[in-house]
Structure formats: structure tokens, C-alpha cells
Protein backbone atom coordinates (compact mmCIF):
# COMPACT_ATOMS: atom_id res chain seq x y z
CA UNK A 1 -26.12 -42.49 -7.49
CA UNK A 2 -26.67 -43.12 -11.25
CA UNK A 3 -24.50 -42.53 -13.99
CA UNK A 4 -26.41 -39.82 -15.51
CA UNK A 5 -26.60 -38.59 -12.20
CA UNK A 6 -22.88 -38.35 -11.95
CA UNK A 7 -22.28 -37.12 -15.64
CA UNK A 8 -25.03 -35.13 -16.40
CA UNK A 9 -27.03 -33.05 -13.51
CA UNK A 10 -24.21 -33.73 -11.13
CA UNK A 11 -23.13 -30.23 -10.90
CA UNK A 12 -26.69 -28.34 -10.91
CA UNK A 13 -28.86 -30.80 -9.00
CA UNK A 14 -27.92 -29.84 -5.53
CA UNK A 15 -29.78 -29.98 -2.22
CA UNK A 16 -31.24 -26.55 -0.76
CA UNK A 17 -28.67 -26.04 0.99
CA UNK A 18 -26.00 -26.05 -1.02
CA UNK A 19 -27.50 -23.45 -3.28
CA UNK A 20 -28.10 -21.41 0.30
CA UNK A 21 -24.23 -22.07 0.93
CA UNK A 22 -23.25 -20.80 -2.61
CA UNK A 23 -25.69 -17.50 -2.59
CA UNK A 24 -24.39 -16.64 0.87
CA UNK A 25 -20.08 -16.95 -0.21
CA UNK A 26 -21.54 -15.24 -3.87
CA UNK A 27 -22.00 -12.41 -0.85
CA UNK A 28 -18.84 -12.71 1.31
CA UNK A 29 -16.51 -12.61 -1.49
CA UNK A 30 -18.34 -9.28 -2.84
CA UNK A 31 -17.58 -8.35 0.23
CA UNK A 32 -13.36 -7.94 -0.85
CA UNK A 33 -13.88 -7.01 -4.36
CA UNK A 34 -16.31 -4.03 -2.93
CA UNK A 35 -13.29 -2.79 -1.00
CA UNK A 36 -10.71 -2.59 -3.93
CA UNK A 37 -11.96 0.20 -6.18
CA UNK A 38 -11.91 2.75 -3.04
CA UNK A 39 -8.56 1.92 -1.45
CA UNK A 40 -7.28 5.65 -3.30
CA UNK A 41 -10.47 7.24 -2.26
CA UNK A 42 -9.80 6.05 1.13
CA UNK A 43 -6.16 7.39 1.50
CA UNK A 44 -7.64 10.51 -0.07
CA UNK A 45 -9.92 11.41 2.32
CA UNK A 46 -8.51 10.13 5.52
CA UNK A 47 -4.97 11.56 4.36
CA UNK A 48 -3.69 7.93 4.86
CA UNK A 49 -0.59 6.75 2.52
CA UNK A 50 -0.37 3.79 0.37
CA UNK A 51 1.14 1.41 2.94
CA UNK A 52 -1.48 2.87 5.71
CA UNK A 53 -3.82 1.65 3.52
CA UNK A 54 -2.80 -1.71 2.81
CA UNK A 55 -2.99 -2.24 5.99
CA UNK A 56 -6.70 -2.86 5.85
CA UNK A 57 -5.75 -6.12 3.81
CA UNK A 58 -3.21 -6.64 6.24
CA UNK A 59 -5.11 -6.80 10.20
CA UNK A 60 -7.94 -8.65 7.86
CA UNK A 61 -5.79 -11.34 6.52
CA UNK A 62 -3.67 -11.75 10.10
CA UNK A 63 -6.83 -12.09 11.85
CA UNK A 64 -8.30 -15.09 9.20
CA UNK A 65 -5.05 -16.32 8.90
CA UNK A 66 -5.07 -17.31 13.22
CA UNK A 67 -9.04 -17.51 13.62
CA UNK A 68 -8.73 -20.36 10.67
CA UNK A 69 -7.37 -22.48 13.62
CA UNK A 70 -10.69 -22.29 15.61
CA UNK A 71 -12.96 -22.65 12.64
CA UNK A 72 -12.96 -26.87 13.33
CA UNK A 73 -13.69 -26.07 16.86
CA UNK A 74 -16.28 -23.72 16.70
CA UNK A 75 -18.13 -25.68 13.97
CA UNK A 76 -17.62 -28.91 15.35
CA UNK A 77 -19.82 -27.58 18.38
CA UNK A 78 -22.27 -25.49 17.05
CA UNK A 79 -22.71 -27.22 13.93
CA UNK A 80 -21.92 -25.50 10.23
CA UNK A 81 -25.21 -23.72 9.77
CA UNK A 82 -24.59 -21.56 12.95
CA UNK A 83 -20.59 -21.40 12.40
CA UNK A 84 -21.94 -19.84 8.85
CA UNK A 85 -24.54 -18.00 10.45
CA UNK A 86 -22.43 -16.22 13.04
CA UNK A 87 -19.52 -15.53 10.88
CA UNK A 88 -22.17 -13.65 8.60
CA UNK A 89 -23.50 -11.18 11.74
CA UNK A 90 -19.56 -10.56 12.16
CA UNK A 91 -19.09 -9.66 9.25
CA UNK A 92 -22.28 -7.52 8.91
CA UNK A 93 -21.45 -5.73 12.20
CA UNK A 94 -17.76 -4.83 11.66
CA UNK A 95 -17.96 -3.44 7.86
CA UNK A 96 -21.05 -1.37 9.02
CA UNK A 97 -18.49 0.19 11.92
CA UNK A 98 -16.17 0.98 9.50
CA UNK A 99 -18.24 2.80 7.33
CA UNK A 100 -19.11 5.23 9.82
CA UNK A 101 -15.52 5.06 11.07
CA UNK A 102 -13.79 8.62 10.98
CA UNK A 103 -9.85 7.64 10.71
CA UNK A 104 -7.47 5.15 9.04
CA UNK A 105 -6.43 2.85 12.67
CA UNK A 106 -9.78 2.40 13.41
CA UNK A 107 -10.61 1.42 10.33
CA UNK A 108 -7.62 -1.07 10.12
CA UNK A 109 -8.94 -2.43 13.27
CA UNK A 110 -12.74 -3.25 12.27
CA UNK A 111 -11.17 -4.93 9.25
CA UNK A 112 -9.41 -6.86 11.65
CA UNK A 113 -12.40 -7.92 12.93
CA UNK A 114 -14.54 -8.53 9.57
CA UNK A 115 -11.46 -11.17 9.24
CA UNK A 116 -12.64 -12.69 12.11
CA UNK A 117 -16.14 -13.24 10.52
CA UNK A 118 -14.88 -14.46 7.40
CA UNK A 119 -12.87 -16.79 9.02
CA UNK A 120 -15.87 -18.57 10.24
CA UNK A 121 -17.62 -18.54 7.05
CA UNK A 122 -15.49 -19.01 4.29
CA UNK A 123 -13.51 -22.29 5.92
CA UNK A 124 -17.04 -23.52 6.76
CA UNK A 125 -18.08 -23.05 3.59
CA UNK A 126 -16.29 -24.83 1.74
CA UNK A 127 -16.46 -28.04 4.06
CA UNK A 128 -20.72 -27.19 3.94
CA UNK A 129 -20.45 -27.25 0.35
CA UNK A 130 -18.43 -30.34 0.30
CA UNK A 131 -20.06 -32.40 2.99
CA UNK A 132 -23.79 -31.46 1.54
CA UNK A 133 -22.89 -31.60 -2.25
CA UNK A 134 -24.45 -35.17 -3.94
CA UNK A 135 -21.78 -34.71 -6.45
CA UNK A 136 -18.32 -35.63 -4.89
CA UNK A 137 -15.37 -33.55 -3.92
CA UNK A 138 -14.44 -32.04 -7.06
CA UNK A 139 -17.33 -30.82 -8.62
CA UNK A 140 -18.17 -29.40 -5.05
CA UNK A 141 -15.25 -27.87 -4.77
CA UNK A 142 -15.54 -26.07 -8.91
CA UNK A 143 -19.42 -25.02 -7.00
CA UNK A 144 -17.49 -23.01 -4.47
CA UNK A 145 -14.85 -21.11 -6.73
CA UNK A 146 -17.90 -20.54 -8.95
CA UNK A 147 -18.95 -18.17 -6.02
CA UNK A 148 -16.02 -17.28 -4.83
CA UNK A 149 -15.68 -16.10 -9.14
CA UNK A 150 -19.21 -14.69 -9.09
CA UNK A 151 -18.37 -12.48 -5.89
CA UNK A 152 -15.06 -11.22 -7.05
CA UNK A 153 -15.91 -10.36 -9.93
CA UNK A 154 -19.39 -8.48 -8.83
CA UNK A 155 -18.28 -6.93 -5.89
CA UNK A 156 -15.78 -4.51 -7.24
CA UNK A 157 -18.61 -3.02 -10.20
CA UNK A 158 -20.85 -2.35 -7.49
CA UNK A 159 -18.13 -1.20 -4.83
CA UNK A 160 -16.91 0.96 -7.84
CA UNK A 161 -20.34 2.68 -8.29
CA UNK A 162 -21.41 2.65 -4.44
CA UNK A 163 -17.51 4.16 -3.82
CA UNK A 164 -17.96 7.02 -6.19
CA UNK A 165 -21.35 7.92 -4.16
CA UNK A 166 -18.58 8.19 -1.15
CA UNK A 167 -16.06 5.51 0.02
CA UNK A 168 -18.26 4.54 3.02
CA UNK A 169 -21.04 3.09 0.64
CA UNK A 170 -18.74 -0.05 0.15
CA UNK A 171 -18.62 -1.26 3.60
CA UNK A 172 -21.96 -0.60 4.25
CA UNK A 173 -23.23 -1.90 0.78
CA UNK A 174 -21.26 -5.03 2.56
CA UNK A 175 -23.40 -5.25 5.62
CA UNK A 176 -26.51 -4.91 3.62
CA UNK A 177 -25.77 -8.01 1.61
CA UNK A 178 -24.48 -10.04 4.57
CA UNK A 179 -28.06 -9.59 6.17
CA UNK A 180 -29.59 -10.82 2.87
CA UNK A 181 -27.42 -13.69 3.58
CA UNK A 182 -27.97 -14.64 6.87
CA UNK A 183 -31.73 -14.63 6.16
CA UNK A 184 -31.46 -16.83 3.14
CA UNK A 185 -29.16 -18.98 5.18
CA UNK A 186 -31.05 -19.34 7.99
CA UNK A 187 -34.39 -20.01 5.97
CA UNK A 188 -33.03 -22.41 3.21
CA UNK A 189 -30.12 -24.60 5.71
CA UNK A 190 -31.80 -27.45 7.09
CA UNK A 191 -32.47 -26.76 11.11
CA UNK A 192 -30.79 -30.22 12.26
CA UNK A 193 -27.08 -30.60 10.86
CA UNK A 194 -26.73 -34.16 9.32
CA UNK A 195 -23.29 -33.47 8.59
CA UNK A 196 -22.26 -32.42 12.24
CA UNK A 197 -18.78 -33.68 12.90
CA UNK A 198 -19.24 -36.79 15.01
CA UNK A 199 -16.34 -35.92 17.21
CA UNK A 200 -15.57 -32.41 18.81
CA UNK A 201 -12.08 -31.09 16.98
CA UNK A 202 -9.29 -29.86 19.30
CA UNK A 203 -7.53 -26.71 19.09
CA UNK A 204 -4.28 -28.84 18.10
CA UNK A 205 -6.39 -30.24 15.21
CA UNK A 206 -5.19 -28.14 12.49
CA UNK A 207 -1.29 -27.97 13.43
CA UNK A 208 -1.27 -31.84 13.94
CA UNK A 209 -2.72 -32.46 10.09
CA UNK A 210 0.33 -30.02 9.20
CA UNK A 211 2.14 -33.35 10.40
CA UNK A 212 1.31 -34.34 7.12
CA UNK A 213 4.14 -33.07 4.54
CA UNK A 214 1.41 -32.65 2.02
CA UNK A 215 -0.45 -30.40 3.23
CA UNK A 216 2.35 -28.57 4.81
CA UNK A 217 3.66 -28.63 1.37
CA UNK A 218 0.64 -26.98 -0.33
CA UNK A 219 -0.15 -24.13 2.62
CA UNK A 220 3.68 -22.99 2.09
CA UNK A 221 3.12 -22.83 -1.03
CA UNK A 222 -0.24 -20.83 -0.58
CA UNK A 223 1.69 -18.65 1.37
CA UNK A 224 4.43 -17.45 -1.04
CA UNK A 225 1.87 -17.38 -3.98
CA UNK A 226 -0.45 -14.99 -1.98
CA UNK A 227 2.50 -12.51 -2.06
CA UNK A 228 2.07 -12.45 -5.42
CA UNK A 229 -2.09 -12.71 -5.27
CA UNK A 230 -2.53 -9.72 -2.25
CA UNK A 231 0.41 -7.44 -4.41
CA UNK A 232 -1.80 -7.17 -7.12
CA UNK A 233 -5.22 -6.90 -4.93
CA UNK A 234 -3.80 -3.89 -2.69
CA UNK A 235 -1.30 -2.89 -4.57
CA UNK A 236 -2.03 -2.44 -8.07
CA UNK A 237 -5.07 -0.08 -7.58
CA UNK A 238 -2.70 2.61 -6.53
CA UNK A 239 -0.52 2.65 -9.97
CA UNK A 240 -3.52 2.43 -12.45
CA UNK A 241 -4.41 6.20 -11.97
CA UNK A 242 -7.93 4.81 -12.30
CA UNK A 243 -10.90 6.28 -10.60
CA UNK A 244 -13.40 4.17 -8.58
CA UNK A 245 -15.43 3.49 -11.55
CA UNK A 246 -12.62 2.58 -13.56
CA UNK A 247 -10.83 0.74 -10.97
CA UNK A 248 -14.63 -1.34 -10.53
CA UNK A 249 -14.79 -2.40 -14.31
CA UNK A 250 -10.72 -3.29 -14.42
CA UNK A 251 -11.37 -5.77 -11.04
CA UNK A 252 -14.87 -6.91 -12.86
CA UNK A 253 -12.88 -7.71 -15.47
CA UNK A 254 -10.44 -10.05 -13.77
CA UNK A 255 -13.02 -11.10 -11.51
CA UNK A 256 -15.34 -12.45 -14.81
CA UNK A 257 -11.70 -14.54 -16.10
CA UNK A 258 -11.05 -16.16 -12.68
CA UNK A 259 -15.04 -17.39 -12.51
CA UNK A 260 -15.37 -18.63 -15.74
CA UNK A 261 -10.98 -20.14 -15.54
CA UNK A 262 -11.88 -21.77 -12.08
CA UNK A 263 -15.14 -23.20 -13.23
CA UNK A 264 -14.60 -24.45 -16.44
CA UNK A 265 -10.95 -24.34 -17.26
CA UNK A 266 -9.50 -25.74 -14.58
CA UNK A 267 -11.10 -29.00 -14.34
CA UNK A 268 -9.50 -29.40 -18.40
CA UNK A 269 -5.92 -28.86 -16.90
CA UNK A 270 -6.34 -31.21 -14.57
CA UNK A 271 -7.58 -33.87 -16.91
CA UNK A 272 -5.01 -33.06 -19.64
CA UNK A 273 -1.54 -32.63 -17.40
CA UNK A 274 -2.50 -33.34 -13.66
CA UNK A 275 -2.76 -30.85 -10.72
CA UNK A 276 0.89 -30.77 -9.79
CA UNK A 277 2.09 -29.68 -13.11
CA UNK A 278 -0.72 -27.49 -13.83
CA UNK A 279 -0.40 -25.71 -10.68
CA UNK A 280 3.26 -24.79 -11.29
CA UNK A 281 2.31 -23.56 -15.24
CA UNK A 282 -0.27 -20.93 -13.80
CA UNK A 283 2.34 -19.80 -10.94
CA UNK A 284 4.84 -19.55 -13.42
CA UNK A 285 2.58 -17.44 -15.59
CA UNK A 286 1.91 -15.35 -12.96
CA UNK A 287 5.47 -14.71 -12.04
CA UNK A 288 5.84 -13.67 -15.45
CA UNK A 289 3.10 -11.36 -15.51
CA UNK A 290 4.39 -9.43 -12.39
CA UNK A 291 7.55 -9.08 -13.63
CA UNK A 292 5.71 -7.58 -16.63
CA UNK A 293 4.02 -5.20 -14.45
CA UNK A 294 7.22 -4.28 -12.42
CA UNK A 295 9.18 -3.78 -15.72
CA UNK A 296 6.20 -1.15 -17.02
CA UNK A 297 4.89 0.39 -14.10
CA UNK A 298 4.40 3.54 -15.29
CA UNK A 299 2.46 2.57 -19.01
CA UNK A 300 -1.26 2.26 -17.75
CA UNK A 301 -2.60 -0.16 -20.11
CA UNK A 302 -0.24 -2.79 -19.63
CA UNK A 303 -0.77 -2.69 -15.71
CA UNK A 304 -4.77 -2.82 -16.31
CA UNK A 305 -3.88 -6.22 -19.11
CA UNK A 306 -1.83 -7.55 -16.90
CA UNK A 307 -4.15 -7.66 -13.84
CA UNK A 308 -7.17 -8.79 -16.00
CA UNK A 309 -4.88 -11.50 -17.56
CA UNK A 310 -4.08 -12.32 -13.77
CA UNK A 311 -7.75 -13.35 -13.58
CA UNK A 312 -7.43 -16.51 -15.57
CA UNK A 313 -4.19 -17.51 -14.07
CA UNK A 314 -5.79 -17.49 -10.34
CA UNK A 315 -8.38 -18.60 -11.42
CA UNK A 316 -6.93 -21.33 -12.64
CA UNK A 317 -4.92 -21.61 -9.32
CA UNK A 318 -7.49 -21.53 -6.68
CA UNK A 319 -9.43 -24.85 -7.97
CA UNK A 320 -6.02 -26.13 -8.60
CA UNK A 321 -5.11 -25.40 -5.31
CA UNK A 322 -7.62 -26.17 -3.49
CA UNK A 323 -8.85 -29.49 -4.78
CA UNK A 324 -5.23 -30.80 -4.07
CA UNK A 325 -5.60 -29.64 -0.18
CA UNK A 326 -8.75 -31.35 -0.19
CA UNK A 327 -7.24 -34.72 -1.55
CA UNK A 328 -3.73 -34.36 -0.19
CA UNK A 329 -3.91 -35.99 3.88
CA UNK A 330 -6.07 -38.48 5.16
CA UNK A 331 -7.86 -35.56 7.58
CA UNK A 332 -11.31 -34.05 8.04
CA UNK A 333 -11.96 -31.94 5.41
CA UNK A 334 -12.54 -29.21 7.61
CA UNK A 335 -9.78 -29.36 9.39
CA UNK A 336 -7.46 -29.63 6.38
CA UNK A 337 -8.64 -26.52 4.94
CA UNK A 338 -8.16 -24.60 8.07
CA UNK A 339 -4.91 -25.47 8.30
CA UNK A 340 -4.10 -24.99 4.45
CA UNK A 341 -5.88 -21.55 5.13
CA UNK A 342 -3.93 -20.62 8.51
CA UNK A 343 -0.64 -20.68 5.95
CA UNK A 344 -2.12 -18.91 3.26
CA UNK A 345 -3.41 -16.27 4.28
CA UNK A 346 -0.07 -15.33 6.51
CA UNK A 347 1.47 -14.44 3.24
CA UNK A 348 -1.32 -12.29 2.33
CA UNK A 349 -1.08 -10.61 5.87
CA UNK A 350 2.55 -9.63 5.06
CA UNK A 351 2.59 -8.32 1.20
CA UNK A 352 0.15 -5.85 1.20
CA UNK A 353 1.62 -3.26 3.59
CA UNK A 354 4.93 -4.55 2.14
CA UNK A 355 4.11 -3.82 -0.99
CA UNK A 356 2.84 -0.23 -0.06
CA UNK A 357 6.11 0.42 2.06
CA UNK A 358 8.75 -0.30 -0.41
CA UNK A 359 6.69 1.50 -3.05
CA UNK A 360 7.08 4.39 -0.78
CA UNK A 361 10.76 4.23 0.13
CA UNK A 362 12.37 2.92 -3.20
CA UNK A 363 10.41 3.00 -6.43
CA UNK A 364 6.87 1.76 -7.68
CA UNK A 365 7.89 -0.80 -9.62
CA UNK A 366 9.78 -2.87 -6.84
CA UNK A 367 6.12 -4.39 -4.92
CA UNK A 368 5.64 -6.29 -8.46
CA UNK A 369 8.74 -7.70 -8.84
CA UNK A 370 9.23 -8.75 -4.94
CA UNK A 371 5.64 -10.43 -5.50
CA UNK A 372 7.31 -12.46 -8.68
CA UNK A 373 10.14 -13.60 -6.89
CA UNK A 374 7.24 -15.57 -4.37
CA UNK A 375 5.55 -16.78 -6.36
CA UNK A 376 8.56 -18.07 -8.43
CA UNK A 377 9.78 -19.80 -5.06
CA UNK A 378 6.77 -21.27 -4.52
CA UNK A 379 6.61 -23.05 -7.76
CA UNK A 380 10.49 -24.30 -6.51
CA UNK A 381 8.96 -25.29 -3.44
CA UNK A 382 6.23 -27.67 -4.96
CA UNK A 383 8.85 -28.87 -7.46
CA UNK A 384 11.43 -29.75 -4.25
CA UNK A 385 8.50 -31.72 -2.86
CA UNK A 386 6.99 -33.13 -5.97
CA UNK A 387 7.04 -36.45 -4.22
CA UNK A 388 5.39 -35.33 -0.77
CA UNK A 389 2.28 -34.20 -3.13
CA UNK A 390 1.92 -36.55 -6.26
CA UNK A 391 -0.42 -38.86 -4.93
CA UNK A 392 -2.66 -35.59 -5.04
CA UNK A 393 -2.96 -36.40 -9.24
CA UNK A 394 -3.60 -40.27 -8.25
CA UNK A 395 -6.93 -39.63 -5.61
CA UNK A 396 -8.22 -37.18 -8.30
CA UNK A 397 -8.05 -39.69 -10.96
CA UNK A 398 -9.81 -42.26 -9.18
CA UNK A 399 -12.66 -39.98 -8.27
């Protein structure tokens, strides 16, 4: 690899199948802004309450959260392009059923299930990307928040425009794109998978690399910041008075400032302070920010600031984040990001309907300040352990 290679056209000059990689997870993340704008419509019309509704983000983030353990397995034996390729049809299938579902438990269920689907995809994704990328780790991993960005911020503009329609168009506007996905995926991945894990990974593969107090370190921390994270996703829609269009331009907003903080931002963080410390700056911010929005609740436009704001902050985060898993234990890459993603997405399993339920039995403000108190332990937590994870800032500087 050249130098200009490397310093130049490192980030752009990508096999075909990276770009088919980065299309397809443009779609699956549209798939949870699309969602966001309709969550009042939804407890509208299926005369479902706040914390009933939450619950979609709930079953979906239990169900990743456990099916991130079998990711390794599956892909390890069917290879990444059909680990991908499946996870897309199960996605496609179950956000199709719940747009012609009828009532709010079946509804929970089939997100359960779309969970299961973007299990498959999103940890395979990212070790795709990674594995097939020409320009190292880093860079690969900035390609894959870029689309996670691009997605988020997308999906809830066109989820706010398809949800005003009715809130059914979402989910199926969902299973639309996912076929556009798996045919692009299945055209533009190579057939043969040159990056096939040489060995098949065990079941036990993603709790043994939790061994490792790094990594262990990092998905606690995950965790208690996705209190924070799914408080203001599910939460927050609820308290804007918003309607789905304005809801879908509020989301695009913070969508737009975590794609362009996670692409081009972070990267300058990391160069200027190191990951640690700029990890624990952004959760701090955050903290602060949900403690503004607990404080004033009630005053519209400092709830709809706030959680555009938030945008640059996770934004910020997520590379952070995940370019530390990615460097912190001497595991398959695959592997650690299952078991990073088994942790974090347990705390976004919990705060959503826990947000919703002590919104309804105390006061609204309470979800935002429960979510700050999180993500203010988690920033204690990394601190505690500061010398389980520096090495992180010493691999990225070498690379």
C-alpha cells in the first residue's frame, strides 16, 4: 500500500463490496430513525400509553442484545455475505408484519423479531466493512458510522412524511428498502468470501473475550451510556408536542450532527486528546444536556436544542466508542464487537419502557434526569478503569 494510498484515496477507494456493505447499513439504520417520528401516532391509534410504546425499542433491543452472541457463529459458517444477506430478509419480513399488525403486543413482538435481523447485519457489518476495507481499522470503522450517520439522519425525514400518510407507511417503507438492499448486496458482494473466518466460532466465543477487562470495561460502559442514548430516542418524542413531520425534521436534524461529528470530528479528538479522555468529555456533555432537558421539560425549544445538540455528542461517541472496542483485546474482530454489542444494547433494552413508566407514575421530567445519572456513572466507570483501557490510545497511535 502506498503512501498516497494511505493519505489520500484511503477513505474513498474501496473495493465493491465495501460500498455494497455501506449502501445496505445506509438502509438498516433508516430503518430506526423511520420508527421515531410515529411512536405518538402509534399510541394514538392503537390507544397504547407511552411506556406500551417504548416497548417496541425495548423486545427490539433485548432480542439484538442476546442474538449478538450468535452473530460469530452464524457468520463464521455461512460466511458474512449470507449472515448480511439473511439478516436483511429478517428484517424485511418482520417490519412488513408489523405494518399490517392491528394491536400494540403484536407489534412489540415483530419488533422483537426485526432485532433479530439486525442482529445479524449490523455486527456483521461492521466486521465486513473492516475485514474488506484496504484502508485499516480506523478509517473503516469512520466508513461505517458514516452510514450508520447517513441512515439516522434520513430515516426519520422520510418516516416523518411516510408516518403522516398513516403510521404503517414506516415499517413498510422499511421492508421496501431492505429488499433494495439485499439485491444490491447480493449483486455487488463477491460470491466466494475471502474473508471467511478460518476457524468456526463457538457459542462461548463472545463471553470468553469478556475475559478481557477491556472490553468488559467498554460494553459496561456502552450499557449505562445507552440509558442515556435510548431516553432520548423513545423518550423524547413524546414531550416535544411535535407532529410526525416535525418530529422527522427535529431527528434529521440530530441525525445530520452525529454523521458529519462521527465522520469528521471524531477522528480530530482522537488525534488532539486520545480516545479515553475524549470519550468521557462527550459523556459528560451529554449528562449535562439531559439534565438540561429534565430541568425544562415543559419549554419546547430547549427539548428540540437539546436533542439536536445530542447529535454531535453521539456522534462523537459512537466512533469513539467503537474504534476503542475494536483495538481494546487481542480477539477476532467479530467476535469483539458482538460481545461489546451483547452489553450495550441491554441498557437500551431497559431505559426505554423505563423511561415511559416513570414518566407515567411520577413526573415527565424524571426519564431525563435518570438517563443523566447513567451516563454520568459510566464516565466514573471508564475513569475507575482508566488503566484496564489505556493501551486503547497506544494501538491507535501506532496505526
Amino acid at each position: 500500500m502506498t503512501s498516497k494510498t494511505q493519505k489520500e484515496g484511503s477513505l474513498l477507494a474501496q473495493p465493491k463490496a465495501v460500498w455494497a456493505v455501506f449502501f445496505a447499513s445506509i438502509i438498516a439504520f433508516m430503518g430506526l430513525g423511520l420508527v421515531d417520528p410515529i411512536l405518538p401516532a402509534i399510541a394514538n391509534k392503537l390507544n397504547a400509553t407511552p411506556s406500551q410504546v417504548t416497548l417496541l425499542f425495548t423486545s427490539y433491543n433485548a432480542v439484538m442484545a442476546v442474538a449478538m452472541l450468535i452473530t460469530g457463529t452464524v457468520s463464521s459458517r455461512i460466511g458474512i455475505k449470507w449472515t448480511l444477506l439473511t439478516g436483511i430478509v429478517i428484517i424485511a419480513l418482520f417490519s412488513a408484519l408489523g405494518g399490517l399488525s392491528n394491536d400494540i403486543w403484536t407489534l412489540v413482538g415483530l419488533r422483537g423479531g426485526w432485532g433479530l435481523g439486525n442482529a445479524l447485519f449490523v455486527a456483521t457489518a461492521l466486521a465486513a466493512i473492516v475485514s474488506l476495507s484496504n484502508s485499516g481499522t480506523a478509517k473503516a470503522i469512520i466508513l461505517y458510522e458514516a452510514a450508520i450517520g447517513l441512515g439516522i439522519s434520513v430515516g426519520p425525514l422520510l418516516g416523518g412524511w411516510l408516518g403522516a400518510i398513516s403510521w404503517r407507511g414506516p415499517f413498510l417503507g422499511v421492508a421496501t428498502l431492505m429488499v433494495i438492499a439485499f439485491i444490491g448486496l447480493s449483486t455487488l458482494m463477491p460470491k466466494t468470501n475471502t474473508h471467511a473466518v478460518k476457524s468456526k466460532t463457538s457459542l462461548l466465543d463472545p463471553f470468553r473475550a469478556l475475559k478481557h477487562r477491556s472490553l468488559l470495561v467498554f460494553g459496561i460502559a456502552a450499557g449505562l451510556y445507552n440509558f442515556g442514548f435510548f431516553t432520548l430516542l423513545a423518550y423524547a418524542p413524546f414531550v416535544m408536542g411535535l407532529d410526525e413531520h416535525g418530529l422527522g425534521f427535529v431527528f434529521l436534524g440530530w441525525g445530520i450532527l452525529l454523521a458529519i461529528t462521527s465522520v469528521f470530528m471524531a477522528p480530530k479528538l482522537q488525534q488532539w486528546l486520545g480516545t479515553i479522555k475524549s470519550m468521557c468529555i462527550m459523556l459528560s456533555l451529554f449528562a449535562l444536556l439531559l439534565v438540561v432537558m429534565g430541568i425544562w421539560t415543559s419549554t419546547q425549544w430547549v427539548v428540540i436544542a437539546a436533542v439536536i445538540l445530542a447529535g454531535a455528542l453521539l456522534g462523537n461517541n459512537n466512533t469513539l466508542i467503537t474504534t476503542a472496542v475494536m483495538n481494546a483485546a487481542p480477539v477476532e474482530r467479530s467476535t469483539a464487537s458482538a460481545a461489546y454489542s451483547f452489553l450495550r444494547f441491554l441498557g437500551g433494552a431497559v431505559a426505554p419502557f423505563m423511561a415511559g413508566k416513570l414518566a407515567e407514575v411520577y413526573n415527565p421530567n424524571l426519564p431525563f434526569f435518570i438517563g443523566a445519572v447513567f451516563v454520568f456513572i459510566s464516565v466514573l466507570f471508564i475513569w475507575f478503569n482508566y488503566k484496564h483501557v489505556k493501551h486503547v490510545d497506544y494501538v491507535e497511535s501506532t496505526h
